[in-house]
C-alpha atoms as a PDB file:
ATOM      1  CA  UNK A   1      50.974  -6.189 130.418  1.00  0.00           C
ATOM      2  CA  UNK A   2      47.230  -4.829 130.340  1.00  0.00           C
ATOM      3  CA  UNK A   3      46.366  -1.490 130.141  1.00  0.00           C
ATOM      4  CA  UNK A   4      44.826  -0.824 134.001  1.00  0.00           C
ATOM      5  CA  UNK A   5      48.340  -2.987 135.009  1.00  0.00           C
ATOM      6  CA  UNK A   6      49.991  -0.648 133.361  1.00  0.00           C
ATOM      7  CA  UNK A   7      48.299   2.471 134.647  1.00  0.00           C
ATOM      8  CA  UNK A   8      48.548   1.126 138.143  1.00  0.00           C
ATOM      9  CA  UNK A   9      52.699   1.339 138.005  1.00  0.00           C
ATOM     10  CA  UNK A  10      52.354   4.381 135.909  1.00  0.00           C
ATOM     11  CA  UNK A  11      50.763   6.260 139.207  1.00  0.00           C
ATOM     12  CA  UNK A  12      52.775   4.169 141.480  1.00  0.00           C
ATOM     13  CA  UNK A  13      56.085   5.890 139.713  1.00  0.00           C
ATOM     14  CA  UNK A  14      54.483   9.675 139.899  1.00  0.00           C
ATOM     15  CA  UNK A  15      53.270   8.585 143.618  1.00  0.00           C
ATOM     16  CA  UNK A  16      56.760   7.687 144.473  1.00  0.00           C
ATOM     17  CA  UNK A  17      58.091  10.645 142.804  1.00  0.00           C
ATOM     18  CA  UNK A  18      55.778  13.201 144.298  1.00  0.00           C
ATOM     19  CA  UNK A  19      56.488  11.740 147.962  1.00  0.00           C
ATOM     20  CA  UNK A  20      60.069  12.969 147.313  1.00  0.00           C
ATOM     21  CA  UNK A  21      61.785   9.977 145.325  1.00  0.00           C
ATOM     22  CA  UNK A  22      63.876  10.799 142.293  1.00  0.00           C
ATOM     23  CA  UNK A  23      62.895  10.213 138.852  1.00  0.00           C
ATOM     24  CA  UNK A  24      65.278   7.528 138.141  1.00  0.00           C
ATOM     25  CA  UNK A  25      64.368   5.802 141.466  1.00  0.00           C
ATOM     26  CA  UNK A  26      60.544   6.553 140.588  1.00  0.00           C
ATOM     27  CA  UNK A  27      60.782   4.892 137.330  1.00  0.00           C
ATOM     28  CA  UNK A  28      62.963   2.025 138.065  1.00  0.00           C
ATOM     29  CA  UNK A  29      61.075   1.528 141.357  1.00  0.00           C
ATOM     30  CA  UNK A  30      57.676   1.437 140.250  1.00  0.00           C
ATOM     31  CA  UNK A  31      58.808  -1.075 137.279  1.00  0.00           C
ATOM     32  CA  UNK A  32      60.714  -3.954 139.148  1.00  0.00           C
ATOM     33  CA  UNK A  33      57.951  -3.559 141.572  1.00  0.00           C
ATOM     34  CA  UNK A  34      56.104  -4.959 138.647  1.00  0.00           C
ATOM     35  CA  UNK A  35      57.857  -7.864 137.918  1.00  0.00           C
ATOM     36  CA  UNK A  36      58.312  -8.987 141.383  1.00  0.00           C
ATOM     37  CA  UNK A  37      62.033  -7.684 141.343  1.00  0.00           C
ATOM     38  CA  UNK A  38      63.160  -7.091 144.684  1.00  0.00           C
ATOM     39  CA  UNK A  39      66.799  -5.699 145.646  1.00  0.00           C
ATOM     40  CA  UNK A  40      68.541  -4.091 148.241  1.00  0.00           C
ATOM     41  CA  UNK A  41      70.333  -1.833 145.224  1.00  0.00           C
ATOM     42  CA  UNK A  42      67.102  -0.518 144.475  1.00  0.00           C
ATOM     43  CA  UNK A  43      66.463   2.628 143.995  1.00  0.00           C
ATOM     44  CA  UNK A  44      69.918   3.162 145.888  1.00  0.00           C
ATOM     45  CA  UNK A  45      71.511   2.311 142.026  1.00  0.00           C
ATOM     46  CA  UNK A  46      68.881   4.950 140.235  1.00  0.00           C
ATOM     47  CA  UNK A  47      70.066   8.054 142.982  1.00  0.00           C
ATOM     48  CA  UNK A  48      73.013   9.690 141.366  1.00  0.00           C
ATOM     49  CA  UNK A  49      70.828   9.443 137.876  1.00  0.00           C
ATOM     50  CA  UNK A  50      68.380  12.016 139.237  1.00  0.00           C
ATOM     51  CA  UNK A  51      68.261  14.863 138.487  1.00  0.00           C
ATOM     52  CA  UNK A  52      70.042  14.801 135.207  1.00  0.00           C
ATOM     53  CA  UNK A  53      72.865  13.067 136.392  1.00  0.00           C
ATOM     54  CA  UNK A  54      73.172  14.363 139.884  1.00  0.00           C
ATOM     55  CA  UNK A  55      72.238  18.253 138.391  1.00  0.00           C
ATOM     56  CA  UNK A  56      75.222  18.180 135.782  1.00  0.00           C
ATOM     57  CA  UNK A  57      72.323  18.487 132.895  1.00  0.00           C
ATOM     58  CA  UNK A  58      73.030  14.964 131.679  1.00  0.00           C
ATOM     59  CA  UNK A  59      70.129  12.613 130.302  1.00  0.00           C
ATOM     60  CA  UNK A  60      66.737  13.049 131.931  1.00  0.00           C
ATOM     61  CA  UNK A  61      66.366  10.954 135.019  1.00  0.00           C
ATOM     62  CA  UNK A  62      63.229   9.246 134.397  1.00  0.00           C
ATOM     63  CA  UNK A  63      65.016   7.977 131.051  1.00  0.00           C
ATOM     64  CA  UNK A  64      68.081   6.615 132.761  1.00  0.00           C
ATOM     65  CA  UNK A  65      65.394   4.883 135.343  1.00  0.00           C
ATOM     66  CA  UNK A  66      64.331   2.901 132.522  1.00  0.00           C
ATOM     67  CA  UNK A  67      67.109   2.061 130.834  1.00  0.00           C
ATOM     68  CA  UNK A  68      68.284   0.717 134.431  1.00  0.00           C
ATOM     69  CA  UNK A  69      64.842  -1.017 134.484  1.00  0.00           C
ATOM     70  CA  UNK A  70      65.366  -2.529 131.080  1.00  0.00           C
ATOM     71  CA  UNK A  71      68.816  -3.474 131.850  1.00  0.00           C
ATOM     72  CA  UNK A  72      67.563  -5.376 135.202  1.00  0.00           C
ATOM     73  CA  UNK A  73      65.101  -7.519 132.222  1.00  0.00           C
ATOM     74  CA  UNK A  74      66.885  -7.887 129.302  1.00  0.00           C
ATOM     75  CA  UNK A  75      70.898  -6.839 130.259  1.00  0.00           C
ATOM     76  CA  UNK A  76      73.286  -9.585 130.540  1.00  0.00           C
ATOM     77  CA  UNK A  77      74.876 -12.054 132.979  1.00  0.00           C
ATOM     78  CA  UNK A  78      78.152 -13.176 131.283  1.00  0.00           C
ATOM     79  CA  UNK A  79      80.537 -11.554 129.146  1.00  0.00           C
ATOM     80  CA  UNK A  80      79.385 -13.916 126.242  1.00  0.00           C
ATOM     81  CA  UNK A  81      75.754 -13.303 126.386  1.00  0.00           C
ATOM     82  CA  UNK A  82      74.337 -10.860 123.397  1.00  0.00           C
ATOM     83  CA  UNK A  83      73.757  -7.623 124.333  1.00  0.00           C
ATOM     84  CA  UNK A  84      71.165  -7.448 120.997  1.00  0.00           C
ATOM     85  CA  UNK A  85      68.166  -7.557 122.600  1.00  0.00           C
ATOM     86  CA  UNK A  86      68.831  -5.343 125.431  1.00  0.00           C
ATOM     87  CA  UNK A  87      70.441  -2.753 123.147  1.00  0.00           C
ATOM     88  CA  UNK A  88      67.371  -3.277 121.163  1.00  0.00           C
ATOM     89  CA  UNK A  89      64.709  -2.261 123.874  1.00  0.00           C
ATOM     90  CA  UNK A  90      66.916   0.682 125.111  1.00  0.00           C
ATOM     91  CA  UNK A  91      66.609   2.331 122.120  1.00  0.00           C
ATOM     92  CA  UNK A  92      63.571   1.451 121.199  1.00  0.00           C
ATOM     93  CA  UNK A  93      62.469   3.398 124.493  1.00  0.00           C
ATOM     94  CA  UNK A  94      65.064   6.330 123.877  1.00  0.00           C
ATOM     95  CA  UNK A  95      63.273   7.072 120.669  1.00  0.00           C
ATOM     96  CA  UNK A  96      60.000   6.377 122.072  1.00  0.00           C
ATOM     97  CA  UNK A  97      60.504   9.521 124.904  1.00  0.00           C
ATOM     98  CA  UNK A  98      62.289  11.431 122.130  1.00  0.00           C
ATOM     99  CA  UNK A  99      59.430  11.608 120.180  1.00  0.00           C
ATOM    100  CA  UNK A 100      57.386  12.123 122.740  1.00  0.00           C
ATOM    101  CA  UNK A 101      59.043  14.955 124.723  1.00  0.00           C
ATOM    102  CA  UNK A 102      61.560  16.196 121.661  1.00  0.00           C
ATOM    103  CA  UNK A 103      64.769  15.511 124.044  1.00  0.00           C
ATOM    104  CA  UNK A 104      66.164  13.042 126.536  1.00  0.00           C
ATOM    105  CA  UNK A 105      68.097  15.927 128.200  1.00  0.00           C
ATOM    106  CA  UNK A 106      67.178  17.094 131.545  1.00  0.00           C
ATOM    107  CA  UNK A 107      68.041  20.747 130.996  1.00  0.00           C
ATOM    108  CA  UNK A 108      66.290  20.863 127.848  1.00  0.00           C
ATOM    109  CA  UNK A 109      63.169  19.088 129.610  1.00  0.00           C
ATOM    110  CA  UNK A 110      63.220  21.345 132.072  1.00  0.00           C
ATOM    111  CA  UNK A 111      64.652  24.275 130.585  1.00  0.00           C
ATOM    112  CA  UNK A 112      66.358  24.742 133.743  1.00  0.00           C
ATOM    113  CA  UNK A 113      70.067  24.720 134.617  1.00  0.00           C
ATOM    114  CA  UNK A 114      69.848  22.465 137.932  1.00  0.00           C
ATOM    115  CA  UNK A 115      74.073  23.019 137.708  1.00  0.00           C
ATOM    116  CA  UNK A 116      72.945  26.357 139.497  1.00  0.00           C
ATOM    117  CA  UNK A 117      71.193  27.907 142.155  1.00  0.00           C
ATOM    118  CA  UNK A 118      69.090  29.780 139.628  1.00  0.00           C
ATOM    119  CA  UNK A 119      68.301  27.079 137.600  1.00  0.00           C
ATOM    120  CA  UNK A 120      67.147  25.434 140.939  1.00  0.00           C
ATOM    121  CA  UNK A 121      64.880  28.799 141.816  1.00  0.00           C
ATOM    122  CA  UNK A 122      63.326  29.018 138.243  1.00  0.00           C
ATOM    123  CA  UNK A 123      62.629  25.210 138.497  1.00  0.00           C
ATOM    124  CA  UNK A 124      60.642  25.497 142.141  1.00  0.00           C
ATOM    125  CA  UNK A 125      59.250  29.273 140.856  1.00  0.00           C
ATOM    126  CA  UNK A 126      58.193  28.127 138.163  1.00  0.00           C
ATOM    127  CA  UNK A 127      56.404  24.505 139.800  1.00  0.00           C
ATOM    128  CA  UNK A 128      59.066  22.238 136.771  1.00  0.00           C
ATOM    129  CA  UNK A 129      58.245  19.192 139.218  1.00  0.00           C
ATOM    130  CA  UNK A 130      55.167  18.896 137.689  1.00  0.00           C
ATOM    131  CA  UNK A 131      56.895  18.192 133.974  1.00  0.00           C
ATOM    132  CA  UNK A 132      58.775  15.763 135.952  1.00  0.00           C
ATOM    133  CA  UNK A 133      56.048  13.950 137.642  1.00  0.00           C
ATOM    134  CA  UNK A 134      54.650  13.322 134.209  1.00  0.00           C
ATOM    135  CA  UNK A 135      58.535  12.556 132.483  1.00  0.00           C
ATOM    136  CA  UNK A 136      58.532   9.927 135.302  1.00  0.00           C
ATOM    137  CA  UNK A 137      54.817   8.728 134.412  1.00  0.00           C
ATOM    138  CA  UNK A 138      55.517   8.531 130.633  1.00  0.00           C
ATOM    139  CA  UNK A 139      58.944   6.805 130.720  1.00  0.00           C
ATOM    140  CA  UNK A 140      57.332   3.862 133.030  1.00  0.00           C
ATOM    141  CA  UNK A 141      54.514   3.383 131.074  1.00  0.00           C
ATOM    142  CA  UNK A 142      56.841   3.199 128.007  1.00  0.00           C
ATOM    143  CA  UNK A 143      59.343   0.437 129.814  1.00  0.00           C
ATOM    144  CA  UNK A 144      56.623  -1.588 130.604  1.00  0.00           C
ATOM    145  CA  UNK A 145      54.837  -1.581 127.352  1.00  0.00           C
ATOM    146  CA  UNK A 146      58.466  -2.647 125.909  1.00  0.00           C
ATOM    147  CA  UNK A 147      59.388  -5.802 128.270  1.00  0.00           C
END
């Protein structure tokens, strides 16, 4: 994909996460929207991946978007199919936003406990979103420079 195609799903993924989509439904949104992938799962299958795993300070959202985007490209159909290639371009993106950001955690992201009520009041005090917005930019534009 082109750099201005890219670009173009890059803002679509901070667009749909600044008009109140999650960063896993962002991400995965904005990338099968790409491809001409169209489901009725999606982003209903990216929700409880928000938020670092529904606020339990799992893996950043906007890195299990993509690995739900790569999985829609590269995962499998049958039980003898490889699962090489797909494991291949999840952690080639993994590493990718590791290296970029230094974790794939959303409470070390964030450095914010979204478990809590505080960690929710430091995150809006302290406008975190923003981070996010640009978590949610960076892991699309790294999916789609993978696939």
């Amino acid at each position: 994909m082109e750099k201005p195609e890219v670009d173009q799903f890059v803002n679509k993924s901070k667009q749909l996460f600044e008009s109140g989509f999650g960063c896993a439904e962002s991400v995965l949104m904005a990338v099968c929207e790409s491809k001409g992938i169209k489901s009725a799962l999606i982003p209903r299958i990216a929700s409880g991946f928000c938020g670092g795993v529904a606020n339990t300070n799992g893996m950043c959202g906007a890195v299990a978007g993509g690995v739900l985007a790569l999985n829609i490209v590269y995962g499998r159909d049958h039980a003898n199919d490889s699962k090489d290639l797909n494991y291949q371009k999840v952690q080639e993106f993994q590493q990718r936003f590791l290296t970029k950001f230094g974790s794939t955690s959303c409470n070390v992201l964030t450095d914010c406990d979204l478990s809590t009520e505080m960690g929710h009041q430091k995150f809006k005090k302290l406008n975190v979103h923003k981070k996010c917005t640009d978590f949610t930019g960076e892991a699309t534009r790294m999916v789609l420079e993978l696939i």
